[in-house]
PDB file of N, CA and C in Angstrom:
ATOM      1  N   UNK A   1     -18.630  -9.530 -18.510  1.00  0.00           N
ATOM      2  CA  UNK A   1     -18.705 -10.015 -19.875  1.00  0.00           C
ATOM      3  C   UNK A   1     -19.865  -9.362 -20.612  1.00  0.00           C
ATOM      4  N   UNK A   2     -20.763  -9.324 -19.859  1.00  0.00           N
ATOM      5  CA  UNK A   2     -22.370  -8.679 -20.445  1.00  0.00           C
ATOM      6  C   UNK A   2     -21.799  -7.396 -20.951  1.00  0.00           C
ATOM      7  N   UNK A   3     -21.481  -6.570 -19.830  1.00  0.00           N
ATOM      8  CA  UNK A   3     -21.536  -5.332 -20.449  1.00  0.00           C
ATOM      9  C   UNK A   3     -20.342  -5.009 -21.173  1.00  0.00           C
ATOM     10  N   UNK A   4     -18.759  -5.646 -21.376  1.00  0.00           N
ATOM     11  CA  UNK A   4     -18.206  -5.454 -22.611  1.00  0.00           C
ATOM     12  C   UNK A   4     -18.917  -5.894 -23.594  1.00  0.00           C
ATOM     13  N   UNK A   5     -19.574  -7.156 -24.124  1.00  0.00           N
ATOM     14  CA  UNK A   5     -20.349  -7.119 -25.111  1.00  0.00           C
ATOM     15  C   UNK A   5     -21.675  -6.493 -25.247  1.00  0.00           C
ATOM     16  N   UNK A   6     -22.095  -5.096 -24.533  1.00  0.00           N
ATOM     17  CA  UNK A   6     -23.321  -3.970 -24.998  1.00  0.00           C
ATOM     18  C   UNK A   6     -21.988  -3.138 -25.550  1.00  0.00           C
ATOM     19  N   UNK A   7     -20.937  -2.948 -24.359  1.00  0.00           N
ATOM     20  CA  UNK A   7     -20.196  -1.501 -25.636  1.00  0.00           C
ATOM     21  C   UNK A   7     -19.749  -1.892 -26.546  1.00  0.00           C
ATOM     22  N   UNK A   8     -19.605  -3.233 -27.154  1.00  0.00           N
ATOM     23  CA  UNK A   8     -19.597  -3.112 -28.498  1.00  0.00           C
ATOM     24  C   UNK A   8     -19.815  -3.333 -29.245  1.00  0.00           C
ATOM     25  N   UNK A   9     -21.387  -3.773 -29.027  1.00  0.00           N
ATOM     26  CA  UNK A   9     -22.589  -3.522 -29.627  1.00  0.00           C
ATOM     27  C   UNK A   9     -22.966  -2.451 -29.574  1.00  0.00           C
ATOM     28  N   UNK A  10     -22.635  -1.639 -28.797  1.00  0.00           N
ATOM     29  CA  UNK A  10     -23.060  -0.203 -29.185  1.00  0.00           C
ATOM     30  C   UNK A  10     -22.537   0.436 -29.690  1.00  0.00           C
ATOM     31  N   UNK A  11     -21.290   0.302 -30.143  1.00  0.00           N
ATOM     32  CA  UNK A  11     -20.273   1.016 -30.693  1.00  0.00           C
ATOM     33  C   UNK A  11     -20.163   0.938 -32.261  1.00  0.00           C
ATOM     34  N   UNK A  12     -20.834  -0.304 -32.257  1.00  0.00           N
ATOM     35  CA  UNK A  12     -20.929  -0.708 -33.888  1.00  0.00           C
ATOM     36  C   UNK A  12     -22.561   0.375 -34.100  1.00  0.00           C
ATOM     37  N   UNK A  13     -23.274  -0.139 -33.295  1.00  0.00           N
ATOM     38  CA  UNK A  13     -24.360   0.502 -33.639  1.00  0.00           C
ATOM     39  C   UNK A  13     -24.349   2.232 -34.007  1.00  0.00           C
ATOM     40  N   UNK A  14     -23.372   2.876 -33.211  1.00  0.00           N
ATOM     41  CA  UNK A  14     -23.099   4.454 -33.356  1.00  0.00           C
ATOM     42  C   UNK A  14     -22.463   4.443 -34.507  1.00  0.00           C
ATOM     43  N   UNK A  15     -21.957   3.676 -35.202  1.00  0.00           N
ATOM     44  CA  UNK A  15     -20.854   3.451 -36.538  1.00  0.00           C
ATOM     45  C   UNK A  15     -21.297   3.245 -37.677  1.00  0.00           C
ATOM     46  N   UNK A  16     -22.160   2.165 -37.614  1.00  0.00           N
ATOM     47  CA  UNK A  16     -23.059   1.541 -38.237  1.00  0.00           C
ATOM     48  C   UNK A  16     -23.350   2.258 -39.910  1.00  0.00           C
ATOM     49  N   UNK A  17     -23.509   3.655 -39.864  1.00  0.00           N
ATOM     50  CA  UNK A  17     -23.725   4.003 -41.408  1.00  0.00           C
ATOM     51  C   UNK A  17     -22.363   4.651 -41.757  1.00  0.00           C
ATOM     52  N   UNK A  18     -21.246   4.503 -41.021  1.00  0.00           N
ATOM     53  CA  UNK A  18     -20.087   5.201 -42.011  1.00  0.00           C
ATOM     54  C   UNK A  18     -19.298   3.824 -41.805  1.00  0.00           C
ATOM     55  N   UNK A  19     -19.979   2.882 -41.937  1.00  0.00           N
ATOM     56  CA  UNK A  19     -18.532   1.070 -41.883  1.00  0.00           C
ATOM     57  C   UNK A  19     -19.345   0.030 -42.910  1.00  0.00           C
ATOM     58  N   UNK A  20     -18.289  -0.643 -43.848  1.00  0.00           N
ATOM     59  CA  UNK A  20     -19.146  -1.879 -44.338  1.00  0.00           C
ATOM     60  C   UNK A  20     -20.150  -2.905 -43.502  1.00  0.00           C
ATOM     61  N   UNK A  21     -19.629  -3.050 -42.459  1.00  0.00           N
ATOM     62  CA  UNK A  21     -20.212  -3.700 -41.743  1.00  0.00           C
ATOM     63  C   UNK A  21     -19.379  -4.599 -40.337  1.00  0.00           C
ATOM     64  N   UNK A  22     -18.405  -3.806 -39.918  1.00  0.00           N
ATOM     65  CA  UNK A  22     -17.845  -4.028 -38.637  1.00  0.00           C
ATOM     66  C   UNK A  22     -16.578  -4.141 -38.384  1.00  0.00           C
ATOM     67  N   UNK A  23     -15.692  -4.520 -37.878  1.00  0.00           N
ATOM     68  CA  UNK A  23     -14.448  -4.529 -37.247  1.00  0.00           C
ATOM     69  C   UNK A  23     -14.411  -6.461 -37.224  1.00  0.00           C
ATOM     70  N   UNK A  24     -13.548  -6.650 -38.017  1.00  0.00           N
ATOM     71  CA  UNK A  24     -13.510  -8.045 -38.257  1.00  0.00           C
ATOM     72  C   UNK A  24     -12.646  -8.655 -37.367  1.00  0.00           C
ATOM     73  N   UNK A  25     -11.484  -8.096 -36.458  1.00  0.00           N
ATOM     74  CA  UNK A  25     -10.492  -8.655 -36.041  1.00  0.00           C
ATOM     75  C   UNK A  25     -11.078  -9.176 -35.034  1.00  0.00           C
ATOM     76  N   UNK A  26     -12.302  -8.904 -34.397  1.00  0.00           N
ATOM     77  CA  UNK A  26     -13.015  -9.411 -33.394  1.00  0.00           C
ATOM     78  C   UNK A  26     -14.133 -10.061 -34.096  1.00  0.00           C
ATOM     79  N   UNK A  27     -14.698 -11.256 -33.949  1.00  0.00           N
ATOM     80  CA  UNK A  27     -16.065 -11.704 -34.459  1.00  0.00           C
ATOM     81  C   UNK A  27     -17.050 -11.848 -33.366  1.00  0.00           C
ATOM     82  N   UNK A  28     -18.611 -11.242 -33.481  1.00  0.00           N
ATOM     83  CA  UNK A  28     -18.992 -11.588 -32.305  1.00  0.00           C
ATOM     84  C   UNK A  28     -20.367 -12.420 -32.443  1.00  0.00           C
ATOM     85  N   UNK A  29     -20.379 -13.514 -31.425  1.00  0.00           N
ATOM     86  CA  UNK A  29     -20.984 -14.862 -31.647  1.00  0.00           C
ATOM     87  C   UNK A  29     -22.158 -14.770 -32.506  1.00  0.00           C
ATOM     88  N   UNK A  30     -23.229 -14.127 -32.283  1.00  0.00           N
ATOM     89  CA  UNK A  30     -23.848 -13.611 -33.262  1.00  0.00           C
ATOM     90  C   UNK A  30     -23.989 -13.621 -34.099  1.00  0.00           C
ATOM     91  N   UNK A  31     -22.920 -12.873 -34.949  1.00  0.00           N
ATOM     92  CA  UNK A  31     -23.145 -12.391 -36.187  1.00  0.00           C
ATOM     93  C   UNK A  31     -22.101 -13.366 -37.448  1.00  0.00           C
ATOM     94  N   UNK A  32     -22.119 -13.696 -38.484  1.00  0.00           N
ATOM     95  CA  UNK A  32     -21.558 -14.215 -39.277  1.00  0.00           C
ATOM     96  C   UNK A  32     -20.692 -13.462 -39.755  1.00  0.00           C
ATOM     97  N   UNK A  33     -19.445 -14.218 -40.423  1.00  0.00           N
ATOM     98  CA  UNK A  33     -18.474 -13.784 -40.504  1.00  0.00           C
ATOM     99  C   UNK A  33     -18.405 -12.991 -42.157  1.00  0.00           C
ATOM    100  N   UNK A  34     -19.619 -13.464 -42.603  1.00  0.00           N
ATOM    101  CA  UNK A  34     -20.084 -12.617 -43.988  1.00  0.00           C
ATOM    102  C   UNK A  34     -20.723 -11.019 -43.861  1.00  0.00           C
ATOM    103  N   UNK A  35     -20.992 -11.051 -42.928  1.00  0.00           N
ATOM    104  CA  UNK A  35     -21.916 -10.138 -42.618  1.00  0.00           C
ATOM    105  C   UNK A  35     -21.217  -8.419 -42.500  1.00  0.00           C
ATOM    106  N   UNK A  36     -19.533  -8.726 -42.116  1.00  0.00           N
ATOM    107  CA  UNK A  36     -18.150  -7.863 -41.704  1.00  0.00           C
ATOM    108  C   UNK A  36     -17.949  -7.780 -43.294  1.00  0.00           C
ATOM    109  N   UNK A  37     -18.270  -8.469 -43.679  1.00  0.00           N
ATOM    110  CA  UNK A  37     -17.467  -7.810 -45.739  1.00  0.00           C
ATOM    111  C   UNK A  37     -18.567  -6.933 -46.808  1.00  0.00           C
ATOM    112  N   UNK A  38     -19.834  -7.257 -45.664  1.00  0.00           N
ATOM    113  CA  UNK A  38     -20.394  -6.260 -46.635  1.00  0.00           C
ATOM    114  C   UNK A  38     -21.248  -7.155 -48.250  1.00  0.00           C
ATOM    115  N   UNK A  39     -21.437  -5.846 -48.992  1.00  0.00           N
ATOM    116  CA  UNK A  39     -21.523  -6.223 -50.780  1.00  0.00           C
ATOM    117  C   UNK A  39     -20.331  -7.337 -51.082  1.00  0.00           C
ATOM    118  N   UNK A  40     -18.978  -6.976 -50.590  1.00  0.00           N
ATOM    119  CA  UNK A  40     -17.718  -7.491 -51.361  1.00  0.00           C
ATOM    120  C   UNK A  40     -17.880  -8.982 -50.656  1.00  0.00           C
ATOM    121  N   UNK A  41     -18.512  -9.518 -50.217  1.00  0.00           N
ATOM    122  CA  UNK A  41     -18.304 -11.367 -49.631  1.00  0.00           C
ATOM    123  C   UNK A  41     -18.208 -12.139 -50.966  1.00  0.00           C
ATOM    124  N   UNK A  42     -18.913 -11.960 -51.509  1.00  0.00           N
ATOM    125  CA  UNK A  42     -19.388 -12.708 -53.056  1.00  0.00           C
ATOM    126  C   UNK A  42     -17.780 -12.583 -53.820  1.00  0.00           C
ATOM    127  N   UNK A  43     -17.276 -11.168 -53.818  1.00  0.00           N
ATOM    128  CA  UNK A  43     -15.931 -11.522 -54.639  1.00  0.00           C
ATOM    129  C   UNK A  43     -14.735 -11.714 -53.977  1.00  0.00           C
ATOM    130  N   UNK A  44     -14.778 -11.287 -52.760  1.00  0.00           N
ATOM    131  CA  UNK A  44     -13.675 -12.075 -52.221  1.00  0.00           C
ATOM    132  C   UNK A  44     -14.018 -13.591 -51.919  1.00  0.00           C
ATOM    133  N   UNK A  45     -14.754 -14.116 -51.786  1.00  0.00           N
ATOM    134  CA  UNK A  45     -14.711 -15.498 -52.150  1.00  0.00           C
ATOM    135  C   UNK A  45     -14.340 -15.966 -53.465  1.00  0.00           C
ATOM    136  N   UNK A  46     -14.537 -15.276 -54.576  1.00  0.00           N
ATOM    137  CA  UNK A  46     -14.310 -16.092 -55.426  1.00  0.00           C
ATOM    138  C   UNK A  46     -12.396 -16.025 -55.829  1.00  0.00           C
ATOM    139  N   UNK A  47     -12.317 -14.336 -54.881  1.00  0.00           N
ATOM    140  CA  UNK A  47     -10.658 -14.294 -55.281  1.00  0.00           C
ATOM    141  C   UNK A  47      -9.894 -15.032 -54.410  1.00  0.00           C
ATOM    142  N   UNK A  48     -10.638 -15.792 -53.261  1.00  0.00           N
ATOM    143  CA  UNK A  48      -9.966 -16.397 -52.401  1.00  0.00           C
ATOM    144  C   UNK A  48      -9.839 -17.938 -53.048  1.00  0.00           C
ATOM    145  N   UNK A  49     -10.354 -18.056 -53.562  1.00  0.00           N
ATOM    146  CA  UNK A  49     -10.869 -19.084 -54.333  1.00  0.00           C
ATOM    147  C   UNK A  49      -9.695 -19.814 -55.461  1.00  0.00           C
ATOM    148  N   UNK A  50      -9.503 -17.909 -55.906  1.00  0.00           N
ATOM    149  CA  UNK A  50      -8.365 -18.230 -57.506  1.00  0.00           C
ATOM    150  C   UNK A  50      -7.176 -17.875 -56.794  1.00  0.00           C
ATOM    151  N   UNK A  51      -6.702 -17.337 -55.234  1.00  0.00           N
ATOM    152  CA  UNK A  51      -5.548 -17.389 -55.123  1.00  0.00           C
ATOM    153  C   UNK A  51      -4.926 -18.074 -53.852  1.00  0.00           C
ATOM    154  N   UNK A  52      -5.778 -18.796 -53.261  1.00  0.00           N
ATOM    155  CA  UNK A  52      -5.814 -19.868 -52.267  1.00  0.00           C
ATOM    156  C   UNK A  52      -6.804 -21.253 -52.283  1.00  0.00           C
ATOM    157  N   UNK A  53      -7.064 -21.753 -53.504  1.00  0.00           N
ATOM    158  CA  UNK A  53      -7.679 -22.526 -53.604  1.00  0.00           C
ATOM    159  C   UNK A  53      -7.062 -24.189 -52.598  1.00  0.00           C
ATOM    160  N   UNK A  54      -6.349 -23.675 -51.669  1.00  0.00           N
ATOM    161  CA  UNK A  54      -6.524 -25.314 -50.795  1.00  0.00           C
ATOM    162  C   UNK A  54      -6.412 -24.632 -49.549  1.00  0.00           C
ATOM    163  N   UNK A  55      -6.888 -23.403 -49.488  1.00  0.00           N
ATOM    164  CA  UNK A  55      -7.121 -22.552 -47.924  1.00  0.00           C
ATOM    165  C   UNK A  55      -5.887 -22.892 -46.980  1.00  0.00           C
ATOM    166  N   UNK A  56      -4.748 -22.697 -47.453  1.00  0.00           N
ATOM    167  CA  UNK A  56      -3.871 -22.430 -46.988  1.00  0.00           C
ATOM    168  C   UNK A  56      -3.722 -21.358 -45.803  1.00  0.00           C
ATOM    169  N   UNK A  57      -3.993 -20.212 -46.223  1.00  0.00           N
ATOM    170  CA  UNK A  57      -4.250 -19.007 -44.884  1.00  0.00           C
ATOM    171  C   UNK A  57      -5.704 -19.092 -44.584  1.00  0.00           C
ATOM    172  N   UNK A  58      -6.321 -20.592 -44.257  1.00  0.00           N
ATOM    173  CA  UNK A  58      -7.500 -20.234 -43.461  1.00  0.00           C
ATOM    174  C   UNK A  58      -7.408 -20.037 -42.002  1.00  0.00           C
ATOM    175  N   UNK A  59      -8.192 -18.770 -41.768  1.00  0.00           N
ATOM    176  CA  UNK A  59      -8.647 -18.612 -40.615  1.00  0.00           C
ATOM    177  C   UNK A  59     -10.179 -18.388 -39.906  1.00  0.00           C
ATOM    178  N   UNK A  60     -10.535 -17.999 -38.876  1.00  0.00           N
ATOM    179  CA  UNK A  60     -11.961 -18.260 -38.530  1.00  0.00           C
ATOM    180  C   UNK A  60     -12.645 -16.747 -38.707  1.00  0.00           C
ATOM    181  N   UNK A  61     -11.834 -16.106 -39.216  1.00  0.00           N
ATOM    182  CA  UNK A  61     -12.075 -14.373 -39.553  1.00  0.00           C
ATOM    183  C   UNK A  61     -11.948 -14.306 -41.279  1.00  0.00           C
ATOM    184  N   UNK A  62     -11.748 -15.212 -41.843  1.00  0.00           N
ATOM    185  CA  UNK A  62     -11.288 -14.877 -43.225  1.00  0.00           C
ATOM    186  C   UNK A  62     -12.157 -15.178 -44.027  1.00  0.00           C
ATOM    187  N   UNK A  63     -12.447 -15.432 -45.273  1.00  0.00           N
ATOM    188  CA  UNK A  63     -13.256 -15.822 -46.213  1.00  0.00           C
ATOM    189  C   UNK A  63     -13.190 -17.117 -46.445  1.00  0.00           C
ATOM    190  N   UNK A  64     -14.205 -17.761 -46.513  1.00  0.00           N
ATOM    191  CA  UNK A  64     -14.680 -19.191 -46.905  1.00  0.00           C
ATOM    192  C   UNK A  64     -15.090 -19.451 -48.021  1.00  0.00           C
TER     193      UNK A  64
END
């Protein structure tokens, strides 16, 4: 378990300046799920907001 979670932590880390900020389909305990969208968290919340306002497609990867 340890060392699948260093490779990919390291893998993000080798990536790191050409990605918003990660590979979302995986979340890892760590890190918040805001943290994978980058600048854009602020407006996809608010578009999640105006086109799912009773979080219908919520999931634990998606916008809050």
């Amino acid at each position: 378990y340890n060392s699948a979670r260093q490779w990919i932590t390291n893998g993000h880390h080798a990536v790191a300046g050409f990605s918003a900020g990660g590979y979302v389909n995986y979340v890892e305990p760590s890190r918040s799920v805001a943290s994978y969208y980058g600048a854009s968290w602020t407006r996809l919340q608010q578009v999640r907001a105006t086109y799912d306002p009773t979080r219908f497609f919520h999931s634990a990867y998606g916008i809050s």
